[in-house]
C-alpha atoms as a PDB file:
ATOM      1  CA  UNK A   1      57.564  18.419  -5.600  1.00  0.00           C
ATOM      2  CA  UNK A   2      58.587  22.126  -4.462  1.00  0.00           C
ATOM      3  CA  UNK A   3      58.006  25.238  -6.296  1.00  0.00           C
ATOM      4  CA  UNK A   4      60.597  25.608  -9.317  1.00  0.00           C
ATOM      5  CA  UNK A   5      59.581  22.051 -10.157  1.00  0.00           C
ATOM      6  CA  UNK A   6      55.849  22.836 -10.300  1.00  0.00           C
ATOM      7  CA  UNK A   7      56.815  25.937 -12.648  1.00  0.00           C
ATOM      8  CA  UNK A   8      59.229  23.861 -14.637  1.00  0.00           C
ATOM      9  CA  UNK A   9      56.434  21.142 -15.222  1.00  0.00           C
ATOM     10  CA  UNK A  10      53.888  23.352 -15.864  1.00  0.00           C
ATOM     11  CA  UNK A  11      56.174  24.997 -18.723  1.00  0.00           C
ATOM     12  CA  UNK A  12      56.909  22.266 -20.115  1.00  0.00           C
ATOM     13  CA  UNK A  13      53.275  20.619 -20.365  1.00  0.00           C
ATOM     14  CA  UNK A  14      51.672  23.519 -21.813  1.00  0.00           C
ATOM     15  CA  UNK A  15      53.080  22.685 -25.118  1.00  0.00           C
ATOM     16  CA  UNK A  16      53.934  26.161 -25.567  1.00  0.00           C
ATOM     17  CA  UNK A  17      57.517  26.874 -26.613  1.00  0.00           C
ATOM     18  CA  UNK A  18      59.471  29.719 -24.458  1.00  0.00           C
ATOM     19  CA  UNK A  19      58.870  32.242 -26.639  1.00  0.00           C
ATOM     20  CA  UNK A  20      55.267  31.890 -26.454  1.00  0.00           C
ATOM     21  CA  UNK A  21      55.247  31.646 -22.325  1.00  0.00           C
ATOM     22  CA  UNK A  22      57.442  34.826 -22.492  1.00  0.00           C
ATOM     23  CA  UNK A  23      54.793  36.808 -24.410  1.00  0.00           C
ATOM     24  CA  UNK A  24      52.232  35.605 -22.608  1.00  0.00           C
ATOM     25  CA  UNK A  25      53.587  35.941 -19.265  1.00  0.00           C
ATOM     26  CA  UNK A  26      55.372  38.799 -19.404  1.00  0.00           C
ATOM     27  CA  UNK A  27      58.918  37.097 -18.256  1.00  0.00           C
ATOM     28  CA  UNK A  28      61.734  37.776 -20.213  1.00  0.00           C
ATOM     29  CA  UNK A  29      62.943  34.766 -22.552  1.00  0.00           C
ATOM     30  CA  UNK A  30      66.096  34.652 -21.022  1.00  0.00           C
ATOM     31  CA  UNK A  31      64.986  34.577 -17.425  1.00  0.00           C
ATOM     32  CA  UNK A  32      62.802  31.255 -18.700  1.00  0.00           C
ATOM     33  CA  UNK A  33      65.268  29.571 -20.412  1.00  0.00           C
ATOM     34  CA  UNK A  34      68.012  29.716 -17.789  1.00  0.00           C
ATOM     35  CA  UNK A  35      64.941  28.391 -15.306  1.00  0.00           C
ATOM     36  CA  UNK A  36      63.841  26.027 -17.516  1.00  0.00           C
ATOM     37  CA  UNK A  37      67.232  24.646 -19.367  1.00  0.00           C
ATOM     38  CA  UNK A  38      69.838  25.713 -16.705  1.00  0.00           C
ATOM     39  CA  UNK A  39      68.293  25.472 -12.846  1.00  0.00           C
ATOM     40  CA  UNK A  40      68.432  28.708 -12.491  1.00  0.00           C
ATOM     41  CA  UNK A  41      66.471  30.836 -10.267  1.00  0.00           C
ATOM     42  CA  UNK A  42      63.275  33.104 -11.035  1.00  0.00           C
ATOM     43  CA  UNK A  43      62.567  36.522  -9.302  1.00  0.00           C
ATOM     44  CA  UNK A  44      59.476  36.201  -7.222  1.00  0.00           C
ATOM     45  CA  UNK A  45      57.409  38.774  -9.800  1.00  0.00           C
ATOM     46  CA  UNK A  46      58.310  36.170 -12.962  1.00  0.00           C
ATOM     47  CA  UNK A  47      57.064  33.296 -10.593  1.00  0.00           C
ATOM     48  CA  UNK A  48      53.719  35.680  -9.352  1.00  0.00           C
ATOM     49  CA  UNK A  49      53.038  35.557 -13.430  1.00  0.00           C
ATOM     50  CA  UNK A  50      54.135  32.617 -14.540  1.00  0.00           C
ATOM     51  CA  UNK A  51      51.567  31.254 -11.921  1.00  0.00           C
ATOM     52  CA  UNK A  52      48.976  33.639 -13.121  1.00  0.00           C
ATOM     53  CA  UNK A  53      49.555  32.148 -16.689  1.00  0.00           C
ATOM     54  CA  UNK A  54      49.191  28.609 -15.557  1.00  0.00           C
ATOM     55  CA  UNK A  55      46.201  28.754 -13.222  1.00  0.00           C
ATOM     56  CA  UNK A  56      48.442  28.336 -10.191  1.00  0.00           C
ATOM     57  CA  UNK A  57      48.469  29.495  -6.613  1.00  0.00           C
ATOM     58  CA  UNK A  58      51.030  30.734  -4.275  1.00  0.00           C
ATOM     59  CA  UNK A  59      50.045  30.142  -0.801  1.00  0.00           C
ATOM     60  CA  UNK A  60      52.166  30.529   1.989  1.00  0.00           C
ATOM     61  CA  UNK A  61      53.490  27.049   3.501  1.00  0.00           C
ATOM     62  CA  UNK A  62      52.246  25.867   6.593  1.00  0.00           C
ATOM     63  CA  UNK A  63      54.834  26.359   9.793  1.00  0.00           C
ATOM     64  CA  UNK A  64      55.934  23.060  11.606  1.00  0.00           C
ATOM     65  CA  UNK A  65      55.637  22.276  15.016  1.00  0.00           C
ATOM     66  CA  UNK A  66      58.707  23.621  17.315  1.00  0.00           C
ATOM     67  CA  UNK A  67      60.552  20.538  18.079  1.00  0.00           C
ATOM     68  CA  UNK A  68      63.281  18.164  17.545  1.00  0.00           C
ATOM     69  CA  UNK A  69      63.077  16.515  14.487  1.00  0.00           C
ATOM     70  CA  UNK A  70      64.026  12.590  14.122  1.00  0.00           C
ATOM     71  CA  UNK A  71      64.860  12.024  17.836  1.00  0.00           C
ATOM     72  CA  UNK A  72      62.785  10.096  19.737  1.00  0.00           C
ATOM     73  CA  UNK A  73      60.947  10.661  22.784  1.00  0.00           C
ATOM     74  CA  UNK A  74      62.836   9.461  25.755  1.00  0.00           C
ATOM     75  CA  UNK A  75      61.493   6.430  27.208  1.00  0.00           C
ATOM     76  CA  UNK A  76      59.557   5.753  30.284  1.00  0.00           C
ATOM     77  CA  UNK A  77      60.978   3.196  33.102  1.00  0.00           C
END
């Protein structure tokens, strides 16, 4: 589950409406609902408080291993 579904999830199981998440937060009503209703995108600062709001944590993601991915080794005779 990535990011924007996290937030989305977290909205919606607080059983707080919109309004109430927008007062709370500090994110405008109309930035939430076209997250939440239309798949739109947040700016990072709604996302830093919506997290703040519901106990989340941003953490930077882990960086893969250089490499091909889904090719296999080559094999030895």
């Amino acid at each position: 589950m990535n990011l924007a579904e996290q937030l989305r999830q977290a909205i919606l199981d607080s059983g707080l409406s919109l309004n109430r998440v927008s007062i709370e937060s500090g994110v405008p009503y109309s930035a939430l609902h076209g997250f939440v209703n239309s798949g739109r995108d947040l700016k990072l600062s709604n996302v830093e408080r919506l997290a703040a709001l519901f106990g989340m944590r941003l953490t930077k993601p882990t960086k893969r291993k250089a490499g091909r991915r889904g090719v296999a080794p080559p094999r030895r005779p």
